[in-house]
PDB file of N, CA and C in Angstrom:
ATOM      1  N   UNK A   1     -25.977   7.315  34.951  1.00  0.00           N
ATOM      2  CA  UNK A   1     -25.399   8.154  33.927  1.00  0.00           C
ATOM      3  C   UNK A   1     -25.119   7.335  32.659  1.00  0.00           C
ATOM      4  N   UNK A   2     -26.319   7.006  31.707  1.00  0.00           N
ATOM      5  CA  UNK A   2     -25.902   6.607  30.616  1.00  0.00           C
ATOM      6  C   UNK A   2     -25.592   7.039  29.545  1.00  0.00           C
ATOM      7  N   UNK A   3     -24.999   8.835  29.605  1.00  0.00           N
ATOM      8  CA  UNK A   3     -24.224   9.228  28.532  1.00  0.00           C
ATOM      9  C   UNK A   3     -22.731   8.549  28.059  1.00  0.00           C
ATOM     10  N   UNK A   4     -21.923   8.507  29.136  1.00  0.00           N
ATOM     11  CA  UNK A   4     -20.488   8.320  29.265  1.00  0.00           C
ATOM     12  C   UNK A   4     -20.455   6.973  28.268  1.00  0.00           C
ATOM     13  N   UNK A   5     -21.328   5.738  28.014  1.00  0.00           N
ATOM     14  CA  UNK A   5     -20.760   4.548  27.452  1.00  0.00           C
ATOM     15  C   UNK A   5     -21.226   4.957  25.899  1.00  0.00           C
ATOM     16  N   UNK A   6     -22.956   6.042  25.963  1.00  0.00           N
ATOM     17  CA  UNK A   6     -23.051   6.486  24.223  1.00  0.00           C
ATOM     18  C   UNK A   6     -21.768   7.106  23.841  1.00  0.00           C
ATOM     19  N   UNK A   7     -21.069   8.107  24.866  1.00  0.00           N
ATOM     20  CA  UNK A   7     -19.928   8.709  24.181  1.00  0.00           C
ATOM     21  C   UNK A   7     -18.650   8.054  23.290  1.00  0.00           C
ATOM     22  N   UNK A   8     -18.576   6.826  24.512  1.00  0.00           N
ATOM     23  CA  UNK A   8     -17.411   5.653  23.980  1.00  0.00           C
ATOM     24  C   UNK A   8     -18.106   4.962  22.805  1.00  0.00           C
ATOM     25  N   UNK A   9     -19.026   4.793  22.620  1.00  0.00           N
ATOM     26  CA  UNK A   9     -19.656   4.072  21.110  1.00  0.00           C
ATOM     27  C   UNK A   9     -19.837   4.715  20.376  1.00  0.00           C
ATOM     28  N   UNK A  10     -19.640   6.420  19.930  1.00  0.00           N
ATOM     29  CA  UNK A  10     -20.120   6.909  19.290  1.00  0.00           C
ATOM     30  C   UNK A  10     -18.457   7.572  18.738  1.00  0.00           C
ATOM     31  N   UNK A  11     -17.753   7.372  19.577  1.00  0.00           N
ATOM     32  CA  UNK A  11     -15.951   7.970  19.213  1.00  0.00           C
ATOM     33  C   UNK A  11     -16.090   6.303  18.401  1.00  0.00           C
ATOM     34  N   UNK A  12     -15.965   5.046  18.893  1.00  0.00           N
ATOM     35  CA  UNK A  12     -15.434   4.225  18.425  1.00  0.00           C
ATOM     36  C   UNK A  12     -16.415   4.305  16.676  1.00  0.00           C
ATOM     37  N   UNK A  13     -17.760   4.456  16.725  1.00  0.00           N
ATOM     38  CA  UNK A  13     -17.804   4.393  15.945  1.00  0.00           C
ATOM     39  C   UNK A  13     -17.404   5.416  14.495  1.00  0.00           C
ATOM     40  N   UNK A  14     -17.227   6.410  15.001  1.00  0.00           N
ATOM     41  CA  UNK A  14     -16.547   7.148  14.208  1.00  0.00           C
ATOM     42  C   UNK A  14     -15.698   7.009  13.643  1.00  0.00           C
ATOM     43  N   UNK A  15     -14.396   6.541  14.483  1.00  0.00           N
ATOM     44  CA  UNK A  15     -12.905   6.560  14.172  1.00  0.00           C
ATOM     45  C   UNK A  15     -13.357   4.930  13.315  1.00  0.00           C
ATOM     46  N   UNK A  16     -14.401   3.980  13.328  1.00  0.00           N
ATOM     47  CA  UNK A  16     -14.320   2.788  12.408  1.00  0.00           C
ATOM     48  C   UNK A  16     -14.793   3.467  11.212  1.00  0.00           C
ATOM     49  N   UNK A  17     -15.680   4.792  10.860  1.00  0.00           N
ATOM     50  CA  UNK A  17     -16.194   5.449   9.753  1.00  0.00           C
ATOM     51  C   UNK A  17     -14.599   5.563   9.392  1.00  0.00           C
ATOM     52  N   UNK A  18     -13.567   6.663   9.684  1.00  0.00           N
ATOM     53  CA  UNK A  18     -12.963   7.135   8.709  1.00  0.00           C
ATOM     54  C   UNK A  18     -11.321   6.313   8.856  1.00  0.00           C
ATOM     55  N   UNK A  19     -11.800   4.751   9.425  1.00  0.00           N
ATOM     56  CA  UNK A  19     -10.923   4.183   9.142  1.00  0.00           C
ATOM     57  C   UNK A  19     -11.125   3.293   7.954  1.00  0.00           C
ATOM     58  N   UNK A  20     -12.258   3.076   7.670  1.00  0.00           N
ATOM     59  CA  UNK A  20     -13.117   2.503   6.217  1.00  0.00           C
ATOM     60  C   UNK A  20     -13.117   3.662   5.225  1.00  0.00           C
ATOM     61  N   UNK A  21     -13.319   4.797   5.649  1.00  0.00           N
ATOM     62  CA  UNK A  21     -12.813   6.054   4.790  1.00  0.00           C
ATOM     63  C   UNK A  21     -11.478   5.898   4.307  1.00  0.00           C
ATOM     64  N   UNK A  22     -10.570   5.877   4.993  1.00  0.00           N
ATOM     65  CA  UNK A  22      -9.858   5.542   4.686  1.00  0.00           C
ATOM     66  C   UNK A  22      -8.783   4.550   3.834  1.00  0.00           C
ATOM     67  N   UNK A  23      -9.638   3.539   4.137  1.00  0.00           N
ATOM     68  CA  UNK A  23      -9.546   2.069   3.199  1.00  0.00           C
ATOM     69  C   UNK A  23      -9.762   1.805   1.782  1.00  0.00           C
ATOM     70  N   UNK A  24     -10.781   2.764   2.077  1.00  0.00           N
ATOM     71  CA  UNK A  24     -11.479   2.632   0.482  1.00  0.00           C
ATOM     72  C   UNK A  24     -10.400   3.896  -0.120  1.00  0.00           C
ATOM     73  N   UNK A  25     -10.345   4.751  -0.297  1.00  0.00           N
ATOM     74  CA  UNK A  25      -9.901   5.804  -0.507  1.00  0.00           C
ATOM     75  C   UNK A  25      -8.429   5.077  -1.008  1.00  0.00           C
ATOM     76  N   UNK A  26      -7.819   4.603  -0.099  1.00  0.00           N
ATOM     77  CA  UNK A  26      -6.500   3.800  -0.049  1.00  0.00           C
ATOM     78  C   UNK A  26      -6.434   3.075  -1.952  1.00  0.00           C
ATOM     79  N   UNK A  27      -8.102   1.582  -1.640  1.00  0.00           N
ATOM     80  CA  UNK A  27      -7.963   0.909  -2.317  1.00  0.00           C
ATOM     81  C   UNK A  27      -8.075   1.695  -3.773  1.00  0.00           C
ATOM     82  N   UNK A  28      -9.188   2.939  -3.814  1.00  0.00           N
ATOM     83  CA  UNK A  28      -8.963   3.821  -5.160  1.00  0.00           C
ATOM     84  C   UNK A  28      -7.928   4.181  -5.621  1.00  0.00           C
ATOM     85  N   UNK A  29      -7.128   4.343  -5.181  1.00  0.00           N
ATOM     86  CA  UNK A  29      -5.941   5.131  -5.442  1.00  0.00           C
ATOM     87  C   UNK A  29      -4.801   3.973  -5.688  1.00  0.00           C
ATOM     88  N   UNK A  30      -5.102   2.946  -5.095  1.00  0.00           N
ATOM     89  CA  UNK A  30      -4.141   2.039  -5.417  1.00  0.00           C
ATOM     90  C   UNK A  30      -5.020   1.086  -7.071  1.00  0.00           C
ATOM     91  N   UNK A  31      -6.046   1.182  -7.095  1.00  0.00           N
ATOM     92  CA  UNK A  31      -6.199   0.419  -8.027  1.00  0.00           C
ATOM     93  C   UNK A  31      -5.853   1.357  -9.511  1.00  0.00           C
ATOM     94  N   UNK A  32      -5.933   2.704  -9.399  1.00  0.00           N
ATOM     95  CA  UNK A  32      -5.761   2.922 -10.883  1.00  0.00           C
ATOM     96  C   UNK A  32      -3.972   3.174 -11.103  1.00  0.00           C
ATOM     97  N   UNK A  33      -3.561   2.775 -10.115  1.00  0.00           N
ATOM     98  CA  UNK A  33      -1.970   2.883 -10.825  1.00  0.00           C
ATOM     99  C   UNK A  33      -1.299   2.441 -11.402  1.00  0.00           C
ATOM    100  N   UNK A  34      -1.663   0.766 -11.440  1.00  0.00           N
ATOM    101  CA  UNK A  34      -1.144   0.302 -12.932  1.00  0.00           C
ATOM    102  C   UNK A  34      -1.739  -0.580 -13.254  1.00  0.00           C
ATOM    103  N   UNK A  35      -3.076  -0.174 -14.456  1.00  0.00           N
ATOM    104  CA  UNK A  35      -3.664  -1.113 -14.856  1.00  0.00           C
ATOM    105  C   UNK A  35      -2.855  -1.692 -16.032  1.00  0.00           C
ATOM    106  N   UNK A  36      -1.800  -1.275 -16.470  1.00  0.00           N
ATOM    107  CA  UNK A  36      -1.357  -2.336 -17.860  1.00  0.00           C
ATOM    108  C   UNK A  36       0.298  -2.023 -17.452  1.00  0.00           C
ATOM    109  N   UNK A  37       0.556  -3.418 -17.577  1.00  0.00           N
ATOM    110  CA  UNK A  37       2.398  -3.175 -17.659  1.00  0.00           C
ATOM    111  C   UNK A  37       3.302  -2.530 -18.088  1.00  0.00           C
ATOM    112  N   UNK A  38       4.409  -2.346 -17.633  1.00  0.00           N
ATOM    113  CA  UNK A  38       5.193  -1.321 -17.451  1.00  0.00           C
ATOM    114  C   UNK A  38       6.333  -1.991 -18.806  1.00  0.00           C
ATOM    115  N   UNK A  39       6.703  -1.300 -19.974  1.00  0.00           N
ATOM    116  CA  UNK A  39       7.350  -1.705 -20.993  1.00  0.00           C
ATOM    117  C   UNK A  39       9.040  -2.264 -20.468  1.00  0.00           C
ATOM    118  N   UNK A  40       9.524  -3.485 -20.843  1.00  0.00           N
ATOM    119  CA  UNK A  40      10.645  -3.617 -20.690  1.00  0.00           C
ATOM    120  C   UNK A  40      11.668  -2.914 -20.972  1.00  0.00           C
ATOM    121  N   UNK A  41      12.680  -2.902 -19.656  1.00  0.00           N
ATOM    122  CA  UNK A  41      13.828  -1.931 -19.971  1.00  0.00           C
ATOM    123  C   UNK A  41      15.260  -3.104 -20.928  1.00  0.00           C
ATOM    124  N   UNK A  42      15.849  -2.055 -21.984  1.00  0.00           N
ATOM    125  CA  UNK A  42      16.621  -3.001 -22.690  1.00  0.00           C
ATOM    126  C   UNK A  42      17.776  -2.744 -21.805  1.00  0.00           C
ATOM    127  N   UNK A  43      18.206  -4.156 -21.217  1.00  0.00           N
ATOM    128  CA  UNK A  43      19.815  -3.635 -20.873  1.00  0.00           C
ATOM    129  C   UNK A  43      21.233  -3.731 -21.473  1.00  0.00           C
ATOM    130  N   UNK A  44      22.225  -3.140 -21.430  1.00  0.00           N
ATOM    131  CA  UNK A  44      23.739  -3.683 -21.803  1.00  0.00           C
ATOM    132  C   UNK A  44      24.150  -5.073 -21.763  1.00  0.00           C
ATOM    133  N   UNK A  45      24.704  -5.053 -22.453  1.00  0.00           N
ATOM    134  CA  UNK A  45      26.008  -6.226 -22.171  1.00  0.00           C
ATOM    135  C   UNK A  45      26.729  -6.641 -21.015  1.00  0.00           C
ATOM    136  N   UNK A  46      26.788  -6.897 -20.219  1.00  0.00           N
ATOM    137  CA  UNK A  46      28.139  -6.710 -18.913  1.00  0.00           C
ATOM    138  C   UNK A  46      29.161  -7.778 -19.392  1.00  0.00           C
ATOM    139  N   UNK A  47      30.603  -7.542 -19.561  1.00  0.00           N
ATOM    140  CA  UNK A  47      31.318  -8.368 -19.222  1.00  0.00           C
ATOM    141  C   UNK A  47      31.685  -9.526 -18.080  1.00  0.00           C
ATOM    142  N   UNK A  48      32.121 -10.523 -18.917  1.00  0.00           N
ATOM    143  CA  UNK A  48      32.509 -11.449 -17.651  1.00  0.00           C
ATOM    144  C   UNK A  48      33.095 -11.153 -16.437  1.00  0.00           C
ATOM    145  N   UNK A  49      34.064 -10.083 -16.699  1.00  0.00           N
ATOM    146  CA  UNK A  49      34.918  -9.812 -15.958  1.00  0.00           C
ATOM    147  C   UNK A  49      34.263  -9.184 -14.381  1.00  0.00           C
ATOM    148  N   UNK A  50      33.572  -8.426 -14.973  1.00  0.00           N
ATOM    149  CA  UNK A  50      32.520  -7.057 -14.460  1.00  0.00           C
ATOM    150  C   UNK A  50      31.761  -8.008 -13.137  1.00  0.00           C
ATOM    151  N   UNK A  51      31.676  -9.552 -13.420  1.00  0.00           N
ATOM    152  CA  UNK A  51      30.564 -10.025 -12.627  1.00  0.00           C
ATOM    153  C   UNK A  51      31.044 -10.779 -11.924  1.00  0.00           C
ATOM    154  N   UNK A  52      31.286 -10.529 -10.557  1.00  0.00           N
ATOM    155  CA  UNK A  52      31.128 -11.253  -9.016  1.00  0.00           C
ATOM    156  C   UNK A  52      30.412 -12.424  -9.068  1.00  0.00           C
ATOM    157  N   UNK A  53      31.515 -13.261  -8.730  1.00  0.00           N
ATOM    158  CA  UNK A  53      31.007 -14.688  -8.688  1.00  0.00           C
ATOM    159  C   UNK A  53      30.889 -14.777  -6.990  1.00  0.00           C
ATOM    160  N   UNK A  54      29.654 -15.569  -6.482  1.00  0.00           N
ATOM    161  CA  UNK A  54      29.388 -16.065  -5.009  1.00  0.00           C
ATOM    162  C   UNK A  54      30.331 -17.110  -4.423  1.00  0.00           C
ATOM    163  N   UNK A  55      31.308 -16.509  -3.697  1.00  0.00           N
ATOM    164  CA  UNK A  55      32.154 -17.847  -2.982  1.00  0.00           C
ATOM    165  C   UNK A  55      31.189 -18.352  -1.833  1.00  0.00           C
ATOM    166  N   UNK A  56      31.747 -19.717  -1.855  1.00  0.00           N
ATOM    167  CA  UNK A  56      31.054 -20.354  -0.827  1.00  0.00           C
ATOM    168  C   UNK A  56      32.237 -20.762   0.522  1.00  0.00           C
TER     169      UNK A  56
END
């Protein structure tokens, strides 16, 4: 019966198709999200007071 091992090579190879489907798809979507930097945020002032010093 040499269906049963085409079956197991033919699931595995599948699930490696739309796990590369997947990948790529991934890497598209991740590459156009930030092609140019994100503008600096201006912040406040904080007082001295305001800021927690680290005891040791």
């Amino acid at each position: 019966m040499p269906t049963r091992p085409d079956h197991h090579r033919q699931a595995a190879l599948v699930a490696l198709a739309r796990l590369g489907a997947l990948a790529a798809s991934s890497l598209g979507v991740l590459a156009g999200c930030a092609s140019t930097p994100a503008e600096p945020v201006p912040f406040k002032p904080v007082p001295a007071a305001r800021i927690v010093g680290r005891e040791a």
